[in-house]
C-alpha atoms as a PDB file:
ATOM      1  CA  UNK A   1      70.809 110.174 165.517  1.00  0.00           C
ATOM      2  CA  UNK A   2      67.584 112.212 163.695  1.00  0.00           C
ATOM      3  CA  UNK A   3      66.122 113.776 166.704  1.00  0.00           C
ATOM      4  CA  UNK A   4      63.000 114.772 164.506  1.00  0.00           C
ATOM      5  CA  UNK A   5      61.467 116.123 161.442  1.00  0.00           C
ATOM      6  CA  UNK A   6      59.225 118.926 160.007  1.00  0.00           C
ATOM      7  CA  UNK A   7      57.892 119.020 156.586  1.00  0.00           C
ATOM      8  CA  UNK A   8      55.581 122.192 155.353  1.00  0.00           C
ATOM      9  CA  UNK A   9      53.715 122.465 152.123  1.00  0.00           C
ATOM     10  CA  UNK A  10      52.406 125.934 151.071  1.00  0.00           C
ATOM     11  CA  UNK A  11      50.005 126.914 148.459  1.00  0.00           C
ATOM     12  CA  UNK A  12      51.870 129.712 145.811  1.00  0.00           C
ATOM     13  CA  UNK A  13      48.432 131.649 144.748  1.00  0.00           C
ATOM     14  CA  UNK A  14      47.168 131.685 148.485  1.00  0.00           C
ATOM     15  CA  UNK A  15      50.905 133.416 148.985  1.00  0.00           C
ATOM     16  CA  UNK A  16      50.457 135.935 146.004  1.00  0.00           C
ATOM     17  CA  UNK A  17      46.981 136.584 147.603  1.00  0.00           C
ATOM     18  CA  UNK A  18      48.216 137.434 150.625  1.00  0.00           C
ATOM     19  CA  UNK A  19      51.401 139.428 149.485  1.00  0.00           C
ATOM     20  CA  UNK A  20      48.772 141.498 147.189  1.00  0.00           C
ATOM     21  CA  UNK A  21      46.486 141.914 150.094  1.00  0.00           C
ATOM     22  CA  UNK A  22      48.923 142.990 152.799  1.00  0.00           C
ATOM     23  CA  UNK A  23      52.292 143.935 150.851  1.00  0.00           C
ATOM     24  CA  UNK A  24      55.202 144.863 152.478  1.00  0.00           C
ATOM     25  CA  UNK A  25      53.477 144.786 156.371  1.00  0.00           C
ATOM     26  CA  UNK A  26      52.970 141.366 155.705  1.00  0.00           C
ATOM     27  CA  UNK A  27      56.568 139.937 153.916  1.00  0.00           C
ATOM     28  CA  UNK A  28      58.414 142.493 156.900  1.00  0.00           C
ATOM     29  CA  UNK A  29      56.239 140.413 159.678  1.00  0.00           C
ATOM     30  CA  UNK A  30      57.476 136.996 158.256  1.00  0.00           C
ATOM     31  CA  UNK A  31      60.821 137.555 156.737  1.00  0.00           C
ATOM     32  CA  UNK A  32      63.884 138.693 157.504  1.00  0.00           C
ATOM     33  CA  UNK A  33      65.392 141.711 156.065  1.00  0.00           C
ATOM     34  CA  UNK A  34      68.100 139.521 153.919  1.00  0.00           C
ATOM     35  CA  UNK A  35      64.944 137.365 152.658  1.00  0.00           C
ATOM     36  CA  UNK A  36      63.195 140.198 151.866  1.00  0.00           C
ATOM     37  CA  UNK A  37      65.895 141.815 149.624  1.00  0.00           C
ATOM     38  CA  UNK A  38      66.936 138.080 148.593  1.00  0.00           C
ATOM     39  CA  UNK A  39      62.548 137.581 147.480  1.00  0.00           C
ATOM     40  CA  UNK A  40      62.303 141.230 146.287  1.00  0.00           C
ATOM     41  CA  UNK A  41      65.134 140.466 143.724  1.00  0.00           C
ATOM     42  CA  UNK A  42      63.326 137.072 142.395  1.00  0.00           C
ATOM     43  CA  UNK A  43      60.858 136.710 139.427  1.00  0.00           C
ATOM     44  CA  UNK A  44      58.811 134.331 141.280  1.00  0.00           C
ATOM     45  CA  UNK A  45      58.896 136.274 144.186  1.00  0.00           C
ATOM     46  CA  UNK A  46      55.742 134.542 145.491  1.00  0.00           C
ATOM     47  CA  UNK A  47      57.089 131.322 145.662  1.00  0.00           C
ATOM     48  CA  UNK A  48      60.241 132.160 147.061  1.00  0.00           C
ATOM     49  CA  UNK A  49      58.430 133.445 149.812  1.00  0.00           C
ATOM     50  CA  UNK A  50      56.523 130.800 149.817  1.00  0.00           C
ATOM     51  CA  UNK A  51      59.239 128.364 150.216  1.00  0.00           C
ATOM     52  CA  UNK A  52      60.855 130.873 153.114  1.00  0.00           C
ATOM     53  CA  UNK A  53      57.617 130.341 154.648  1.00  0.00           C
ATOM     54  CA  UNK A  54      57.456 126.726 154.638  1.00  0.00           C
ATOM     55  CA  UNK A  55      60.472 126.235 155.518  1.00  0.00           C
ATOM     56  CA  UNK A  56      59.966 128.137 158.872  1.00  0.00           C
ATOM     57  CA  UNK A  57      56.784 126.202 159.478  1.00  0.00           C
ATOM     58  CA  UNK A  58      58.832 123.038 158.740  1.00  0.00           C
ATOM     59  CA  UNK A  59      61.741 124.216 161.747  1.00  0.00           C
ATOM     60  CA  UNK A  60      58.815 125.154 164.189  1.00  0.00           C
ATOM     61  CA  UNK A  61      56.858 121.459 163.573  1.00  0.00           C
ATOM     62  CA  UNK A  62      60.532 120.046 164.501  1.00  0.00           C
ATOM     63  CA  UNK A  63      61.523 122.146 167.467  1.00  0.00           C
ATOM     64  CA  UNK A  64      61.974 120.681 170.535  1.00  0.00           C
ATOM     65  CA  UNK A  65      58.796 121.931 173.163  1.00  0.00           C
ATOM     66  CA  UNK A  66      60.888 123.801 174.937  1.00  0.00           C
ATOM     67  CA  UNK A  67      61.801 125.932 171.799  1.00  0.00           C
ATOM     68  CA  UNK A  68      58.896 126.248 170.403  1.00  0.00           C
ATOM     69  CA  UNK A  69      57.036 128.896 172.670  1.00  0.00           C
ATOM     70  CA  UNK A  70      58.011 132.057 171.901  1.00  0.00           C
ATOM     71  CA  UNK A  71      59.849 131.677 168.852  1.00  0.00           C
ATOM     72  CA  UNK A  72      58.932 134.081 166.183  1.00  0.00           C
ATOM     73  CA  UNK A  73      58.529 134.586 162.040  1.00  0.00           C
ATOM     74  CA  UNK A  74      62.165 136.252 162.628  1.00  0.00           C
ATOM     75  CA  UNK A  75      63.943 134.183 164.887  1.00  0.00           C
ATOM     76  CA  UNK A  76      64.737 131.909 162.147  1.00  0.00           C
ATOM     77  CA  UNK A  77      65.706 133.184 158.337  1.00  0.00           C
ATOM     78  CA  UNK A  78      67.038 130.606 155.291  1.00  0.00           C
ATOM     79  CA  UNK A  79      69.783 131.848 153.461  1.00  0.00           C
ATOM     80  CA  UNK A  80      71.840 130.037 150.476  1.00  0.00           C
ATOM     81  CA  UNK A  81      75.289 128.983 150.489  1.00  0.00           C
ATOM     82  CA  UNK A  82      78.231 129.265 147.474  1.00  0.00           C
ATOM     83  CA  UNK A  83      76.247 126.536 145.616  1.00  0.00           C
ATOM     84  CA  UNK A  84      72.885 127.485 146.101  1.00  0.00           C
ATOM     85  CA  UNK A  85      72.002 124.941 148.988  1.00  0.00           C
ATOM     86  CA  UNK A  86      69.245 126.832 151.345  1.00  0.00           C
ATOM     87  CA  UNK A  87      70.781 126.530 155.273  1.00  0.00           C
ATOM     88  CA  UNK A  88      68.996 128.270 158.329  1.00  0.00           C
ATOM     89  CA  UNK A  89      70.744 130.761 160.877  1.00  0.00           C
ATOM     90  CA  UNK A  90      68.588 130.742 163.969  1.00  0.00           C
ATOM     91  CA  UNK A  91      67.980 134.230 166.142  1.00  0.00           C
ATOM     92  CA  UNK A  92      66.738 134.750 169.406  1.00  0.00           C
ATOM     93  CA  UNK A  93      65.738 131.881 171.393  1.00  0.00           C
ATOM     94  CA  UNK A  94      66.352 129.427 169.110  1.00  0.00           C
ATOM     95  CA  UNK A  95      70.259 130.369 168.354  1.00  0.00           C
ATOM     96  CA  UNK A  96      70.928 127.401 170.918  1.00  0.00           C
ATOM     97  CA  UNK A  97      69.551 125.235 168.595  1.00  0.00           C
ATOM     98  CA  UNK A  98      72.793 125.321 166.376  1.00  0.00           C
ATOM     99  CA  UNK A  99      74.637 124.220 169.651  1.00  0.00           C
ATOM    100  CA  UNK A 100      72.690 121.142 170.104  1.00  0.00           C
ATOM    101  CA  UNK A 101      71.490 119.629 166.735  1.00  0.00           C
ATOM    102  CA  UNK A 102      72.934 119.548 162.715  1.00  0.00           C
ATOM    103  CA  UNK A 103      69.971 121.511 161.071  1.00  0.00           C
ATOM    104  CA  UNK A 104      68.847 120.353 157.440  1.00  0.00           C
ATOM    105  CA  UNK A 105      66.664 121.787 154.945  1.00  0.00           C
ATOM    106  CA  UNK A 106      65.225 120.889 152.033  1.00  0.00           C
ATOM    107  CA  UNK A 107      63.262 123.144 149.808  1.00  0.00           C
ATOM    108  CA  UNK A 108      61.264 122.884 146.479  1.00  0.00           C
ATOM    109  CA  UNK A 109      58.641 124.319 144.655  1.00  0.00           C
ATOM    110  CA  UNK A 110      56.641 123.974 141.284  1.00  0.00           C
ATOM    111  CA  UNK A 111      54.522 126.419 139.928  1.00  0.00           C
ATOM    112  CA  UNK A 112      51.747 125.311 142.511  1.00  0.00           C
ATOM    113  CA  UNK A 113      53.186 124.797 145.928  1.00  0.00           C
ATOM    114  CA  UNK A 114      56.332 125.333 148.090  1.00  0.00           C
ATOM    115  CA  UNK A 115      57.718 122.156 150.275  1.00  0.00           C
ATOM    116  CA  UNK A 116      60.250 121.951 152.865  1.00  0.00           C
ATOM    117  CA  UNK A 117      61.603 119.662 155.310  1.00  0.00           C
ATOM    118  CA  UNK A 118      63.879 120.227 158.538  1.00  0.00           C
ATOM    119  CA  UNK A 119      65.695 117.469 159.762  1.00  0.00           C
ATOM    120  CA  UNK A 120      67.483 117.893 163.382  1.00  0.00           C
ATOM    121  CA  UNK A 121      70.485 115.759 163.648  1.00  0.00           C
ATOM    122  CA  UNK A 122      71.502 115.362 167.508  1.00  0.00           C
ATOM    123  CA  UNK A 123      74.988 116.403 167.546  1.00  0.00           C
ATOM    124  CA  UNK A 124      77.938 113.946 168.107  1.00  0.00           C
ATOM    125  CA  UNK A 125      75.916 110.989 167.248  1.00  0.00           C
ATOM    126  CA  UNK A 126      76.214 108.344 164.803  1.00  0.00           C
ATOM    127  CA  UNK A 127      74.178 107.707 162.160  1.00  0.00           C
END
């Protein structure tokens, strides 16, 4: 059963702005040090962070209230798998989140804006 959803939307130039404005004290505050390398690597780097970004947001608008004081830029970090599908590994507080719930993501951009949406599945229910 869908416990709940987030969904994010970021703007890409209000992104570049602030990575130009605050560099590296900003991207270490937000991502993790494997998104950072993974974003540092990338062309577009500003909307991969972007999409990092939203994708956070997107977990944090579908915590449960008792998760969602407390948790931090770093307690949650997106990662791909073999194929290129983004997942999220959960830190800190939230780790017990994997324990309770399936955790989806979904994440696009376009040369505008970064989406993502978080889906929690309960686990051991039926759909």
């Amino acid at each position: 059963m869908i416990q709940s959803i987030g969904i994010d939307i970021v703007d890409i130039e209000r992104m570049t702005q602030m990575i130009h404005r605050w560099g590296d004290k900003f991207l270490c505050k937000i991502l993790t040090p494997r998104e950072y390398a993974y974003c540092h690597d990338k062309f577009g780097q500003a909307a991969s962070v972007a999409a990092r970004f939203a994708a956070k947001e997107a977990l944090y608008k579908a915590l449960p209230a008792d998760l969602q004081a407390g948790t931090g830029w770093l307690d949650v970090e997106v990662v791909n798998d073999a194929s290129g599908r983004p997942r999220l590994n959960c830190f800190g507080k939230i780790a017990q989140l994997q324990e309770r719930f399936v955790v989806h993501v979904s994440i696009s951009h376009s040369k505008v804006s970064a989406v993502a949406m978080v889906l929690l599945e309960q686990k051991g229910s039926e759909s």
